[in-house]
Protein backbone atom coordinates (compact mmCIF):
# COMPACT_ATOMS: atom_id res chain seq x y z
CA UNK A 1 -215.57 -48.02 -42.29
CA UNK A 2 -215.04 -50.37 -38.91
CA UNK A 3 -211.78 -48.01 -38.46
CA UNK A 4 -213.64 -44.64 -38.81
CA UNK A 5 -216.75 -45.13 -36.55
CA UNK A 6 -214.23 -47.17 -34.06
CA UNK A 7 -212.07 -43.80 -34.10
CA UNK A 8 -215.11 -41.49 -34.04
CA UNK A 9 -215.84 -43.91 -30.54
CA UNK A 10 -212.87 -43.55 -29.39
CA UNK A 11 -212.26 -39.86 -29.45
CA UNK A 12 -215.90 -39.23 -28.04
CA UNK A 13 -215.37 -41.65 -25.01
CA UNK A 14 -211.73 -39.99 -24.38
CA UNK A 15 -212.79 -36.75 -24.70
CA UNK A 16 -215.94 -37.35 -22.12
CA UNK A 17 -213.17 -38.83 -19.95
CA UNK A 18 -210.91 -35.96 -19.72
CA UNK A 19 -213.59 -33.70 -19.41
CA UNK A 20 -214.40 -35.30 -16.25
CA UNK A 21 -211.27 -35.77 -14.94
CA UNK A 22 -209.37 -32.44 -16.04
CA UNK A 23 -212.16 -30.54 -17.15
CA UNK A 24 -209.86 -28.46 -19.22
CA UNK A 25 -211.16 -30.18 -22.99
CA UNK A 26 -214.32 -27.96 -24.66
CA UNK A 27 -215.59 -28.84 -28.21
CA UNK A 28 -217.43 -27.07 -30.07
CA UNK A 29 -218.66 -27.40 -33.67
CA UNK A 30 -217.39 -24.99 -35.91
CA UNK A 31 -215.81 -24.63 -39.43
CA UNK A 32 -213.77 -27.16 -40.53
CA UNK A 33 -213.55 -29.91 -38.58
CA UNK A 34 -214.41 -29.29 -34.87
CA UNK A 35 -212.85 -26.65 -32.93
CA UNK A 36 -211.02 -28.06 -29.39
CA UNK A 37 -209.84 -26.38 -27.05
CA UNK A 38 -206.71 -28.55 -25.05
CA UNK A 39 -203.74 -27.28 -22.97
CA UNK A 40 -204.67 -23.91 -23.37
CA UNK A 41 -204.52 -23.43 -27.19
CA UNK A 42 -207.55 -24.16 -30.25
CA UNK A 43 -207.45 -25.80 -32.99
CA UNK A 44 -209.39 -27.92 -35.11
CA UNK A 45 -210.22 -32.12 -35.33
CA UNK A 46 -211.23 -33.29 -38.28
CA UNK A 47 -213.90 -36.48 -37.98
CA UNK A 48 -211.02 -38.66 -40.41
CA UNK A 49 -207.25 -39.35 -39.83
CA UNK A 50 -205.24 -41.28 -41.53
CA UNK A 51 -204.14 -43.44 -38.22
CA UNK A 52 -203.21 -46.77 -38.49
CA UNK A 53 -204.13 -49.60 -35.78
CA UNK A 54 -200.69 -49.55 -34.64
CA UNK A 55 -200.62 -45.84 -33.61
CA UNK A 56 -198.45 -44.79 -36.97
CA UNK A 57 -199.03 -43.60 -40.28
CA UNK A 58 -196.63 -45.27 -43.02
CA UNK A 59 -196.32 -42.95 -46.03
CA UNK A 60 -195.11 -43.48 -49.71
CA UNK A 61 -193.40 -40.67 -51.66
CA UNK A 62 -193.76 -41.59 -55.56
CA UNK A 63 -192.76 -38.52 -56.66
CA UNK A 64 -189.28 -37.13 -58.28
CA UNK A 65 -188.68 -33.64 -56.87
CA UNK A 66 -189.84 -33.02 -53.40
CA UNK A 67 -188.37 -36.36 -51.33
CA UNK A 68 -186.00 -34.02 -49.19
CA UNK A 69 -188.73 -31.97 -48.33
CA UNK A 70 -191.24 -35.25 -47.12
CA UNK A 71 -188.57 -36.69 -45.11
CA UNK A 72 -188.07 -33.38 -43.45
CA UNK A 73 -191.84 -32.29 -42.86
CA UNK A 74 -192.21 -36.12 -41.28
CA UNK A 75 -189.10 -35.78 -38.64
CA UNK A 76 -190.86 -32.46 -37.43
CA UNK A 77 -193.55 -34.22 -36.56
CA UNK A 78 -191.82 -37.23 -35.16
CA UNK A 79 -189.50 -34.54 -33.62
CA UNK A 80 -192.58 -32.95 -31.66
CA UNK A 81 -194.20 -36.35 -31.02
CA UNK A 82 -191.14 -37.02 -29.21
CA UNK A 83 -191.14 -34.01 -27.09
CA UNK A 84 -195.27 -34.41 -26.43
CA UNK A 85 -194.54 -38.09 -25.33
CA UNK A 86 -190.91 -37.80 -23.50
CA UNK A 87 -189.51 -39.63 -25.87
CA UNK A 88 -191.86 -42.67 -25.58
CA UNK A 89 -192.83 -42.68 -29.64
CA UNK A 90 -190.12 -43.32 -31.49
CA UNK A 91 -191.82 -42.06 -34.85
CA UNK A 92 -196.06 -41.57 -35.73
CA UNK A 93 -194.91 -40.92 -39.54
CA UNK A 94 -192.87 -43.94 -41.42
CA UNK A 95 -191.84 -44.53 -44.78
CA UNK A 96 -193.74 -47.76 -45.95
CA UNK A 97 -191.62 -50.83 -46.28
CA UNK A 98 -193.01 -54.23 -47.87
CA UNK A 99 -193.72 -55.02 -44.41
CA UNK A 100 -196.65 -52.41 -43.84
CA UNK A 101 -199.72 -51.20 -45.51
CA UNK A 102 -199.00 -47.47 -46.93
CA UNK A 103 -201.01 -45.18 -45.14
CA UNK A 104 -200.42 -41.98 -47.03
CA UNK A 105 -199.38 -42.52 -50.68
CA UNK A 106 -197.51 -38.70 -52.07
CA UNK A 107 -197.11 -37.96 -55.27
CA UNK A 108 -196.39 -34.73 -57.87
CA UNK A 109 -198.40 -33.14 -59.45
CA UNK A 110 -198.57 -30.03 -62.24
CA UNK A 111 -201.54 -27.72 -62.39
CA UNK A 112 -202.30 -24.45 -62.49
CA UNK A 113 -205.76 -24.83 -59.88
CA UNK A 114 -204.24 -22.39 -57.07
CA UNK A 115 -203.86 -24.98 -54.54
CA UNK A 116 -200.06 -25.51 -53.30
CA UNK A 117 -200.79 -29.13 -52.12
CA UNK A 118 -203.56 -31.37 -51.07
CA UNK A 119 -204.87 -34.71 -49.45
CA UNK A 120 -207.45 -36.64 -49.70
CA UNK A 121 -208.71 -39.15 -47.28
CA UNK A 122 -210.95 -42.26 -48.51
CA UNK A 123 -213.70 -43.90 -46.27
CA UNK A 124 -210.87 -46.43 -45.09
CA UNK A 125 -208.73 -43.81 -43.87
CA UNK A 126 -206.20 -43.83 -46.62
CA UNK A 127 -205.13 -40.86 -48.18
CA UNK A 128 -203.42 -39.40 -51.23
CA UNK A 129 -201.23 -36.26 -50.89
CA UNK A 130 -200.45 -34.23 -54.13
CA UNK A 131 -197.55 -31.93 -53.88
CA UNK A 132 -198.14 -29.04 -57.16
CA UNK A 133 -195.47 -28.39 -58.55
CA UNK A 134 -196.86 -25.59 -60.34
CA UNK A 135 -196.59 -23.66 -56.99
CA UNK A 136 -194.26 -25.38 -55.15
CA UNK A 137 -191.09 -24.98 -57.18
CA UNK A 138 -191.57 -21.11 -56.18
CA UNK A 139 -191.02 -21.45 -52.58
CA UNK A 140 -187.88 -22.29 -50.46
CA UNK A 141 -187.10 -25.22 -48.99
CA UNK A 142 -188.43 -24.28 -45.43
CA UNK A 143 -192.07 -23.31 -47.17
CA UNK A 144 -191.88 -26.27 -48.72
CA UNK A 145 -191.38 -28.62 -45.96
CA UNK A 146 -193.71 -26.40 -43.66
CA UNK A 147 -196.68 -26.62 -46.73
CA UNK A 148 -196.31 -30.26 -46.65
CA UNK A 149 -196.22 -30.27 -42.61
CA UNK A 150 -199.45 -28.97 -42.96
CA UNK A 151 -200.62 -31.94 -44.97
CA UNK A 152 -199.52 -34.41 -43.14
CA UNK A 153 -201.30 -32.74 -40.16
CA UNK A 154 -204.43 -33.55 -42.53
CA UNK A 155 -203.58 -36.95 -42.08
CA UNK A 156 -202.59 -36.96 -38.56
CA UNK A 157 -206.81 -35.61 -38.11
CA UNK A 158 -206.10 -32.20 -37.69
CA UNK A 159 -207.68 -29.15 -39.87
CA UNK A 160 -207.06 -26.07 -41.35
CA UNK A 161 -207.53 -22.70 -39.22
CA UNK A 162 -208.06 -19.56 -41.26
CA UNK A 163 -208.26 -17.41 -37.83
CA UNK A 164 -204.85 -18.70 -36.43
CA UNK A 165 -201.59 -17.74 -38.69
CA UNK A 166 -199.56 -18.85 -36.04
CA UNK A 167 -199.00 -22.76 -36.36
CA UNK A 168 -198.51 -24.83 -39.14
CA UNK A 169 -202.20 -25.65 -39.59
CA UNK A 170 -203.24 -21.99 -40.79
CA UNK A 171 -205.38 -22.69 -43.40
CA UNK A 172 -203.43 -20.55 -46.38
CA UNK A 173 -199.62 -21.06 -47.19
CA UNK A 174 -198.16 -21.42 -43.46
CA UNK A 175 -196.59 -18.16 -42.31
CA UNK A 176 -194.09 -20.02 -39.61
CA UNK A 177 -191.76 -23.31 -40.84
CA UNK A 178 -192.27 -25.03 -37.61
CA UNK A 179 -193.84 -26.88 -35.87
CA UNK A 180 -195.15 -24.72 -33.06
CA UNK A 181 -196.90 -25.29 -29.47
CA UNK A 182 -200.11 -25.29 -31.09
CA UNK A 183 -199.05 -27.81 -33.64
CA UNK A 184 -197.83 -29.76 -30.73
CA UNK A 185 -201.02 -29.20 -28.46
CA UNK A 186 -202.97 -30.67 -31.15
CA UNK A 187 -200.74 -33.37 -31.88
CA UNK A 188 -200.86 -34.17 -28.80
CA UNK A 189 -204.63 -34.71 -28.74
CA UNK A 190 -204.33 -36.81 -31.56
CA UNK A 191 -201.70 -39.09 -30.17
CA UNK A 192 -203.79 -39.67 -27.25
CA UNK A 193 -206.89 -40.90 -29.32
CA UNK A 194 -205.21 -43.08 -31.48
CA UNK A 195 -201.84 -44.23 -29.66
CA UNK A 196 -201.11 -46.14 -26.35
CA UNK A 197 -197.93 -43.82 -25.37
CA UNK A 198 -200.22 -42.16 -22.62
CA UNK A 199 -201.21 -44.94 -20.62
């Protein structure tokens, strides 16, 4: 609870910030999450994120099929974090190790509920990422890694758009298998609330 309304503090008093010093950062509510406007390109912030103090978010996969595809969807988002930051963050997503607490925890599942993957984010900002086999096992590799891209952008704190097919956030099965400037505008955003890599 201390970590969500500390976050929710955070992001207001940045936001009022760079609204007075760039005056380029509008936010609106609307649908899910609330919709921002940053570096010329919308998207949506959710009010949760699966941040960790340390600016990183240590996942667990304890599944058997889709480990390939969890390692890849994390390095494109360390890959973009990289090119957001110049290089200054050396990863936002890491697999746990007995030395941290697991952040995200992603597992299999098998059911026929027409949802391709999903997370869920307690009150502590810990979440639980199903992958569904059911639906999964019928898509390539690159949908694959780009579905669960889009989940781990749930944990990074940013939500689904069902007017924009053109990032990795679009709220159905993602149409592109990268992580585009939109992804990385909003990543961005994120980083800045919840890391110290911009000063």
């Amino acid at each position: 609870m201390k970590k969500r309304i500390a976050n929710l503090l955070l992001i207001t008093l940045y936001v009022n910030i760079l609204m007075l010093c760039f005056g380029t950062v509008e936010v609106k509510a609307d649908g899910i999450g609330t919709r921002t406007y940053w570096n010329g390109y919308s998207f949506y912030i959710l009010s949760y994120s699966c941040w960790d103090s340390g600016g990183h978010i240590d996942w667990e996969y304890q599944g058997s099929k889709y480990g390939m595809n969890v390692s890849n969807a994390t390095e494109m988002w360390n890959t973009a974090a990289k090119s957001v930051s110049l290089s200054r963050c050396k990863s936002i997503f890491r697999k746990d190790t007995w030395k941290t607490v697991c952040d995200v925890t992603i597992k299999d599942c098998n059911k026929k509920d027409g949802i391709n993957a999903s997370l869920t984010i307690d009150s502590l900002g810990f979440g639980v990422m199903s992958l569904n086999a059911y639906y999964m096992n019928d898509y390539n590799q690159n949908i694959r890694n780009a579905i669960i891209a889009h989940e781990l952008g749930h944990a990074l704190g940013i939500g689904d758009d069902y007017s924009q097919s053109d990032y990795i956030m679009y709220g159905y099965t993602p149409k592109v298998t990268y992580i585009t400037n939109r992804d990385k505008a909003a990543l961005e955003y994120e980083m800045r609330n919840h890391t110290t890599y911009f000063g």
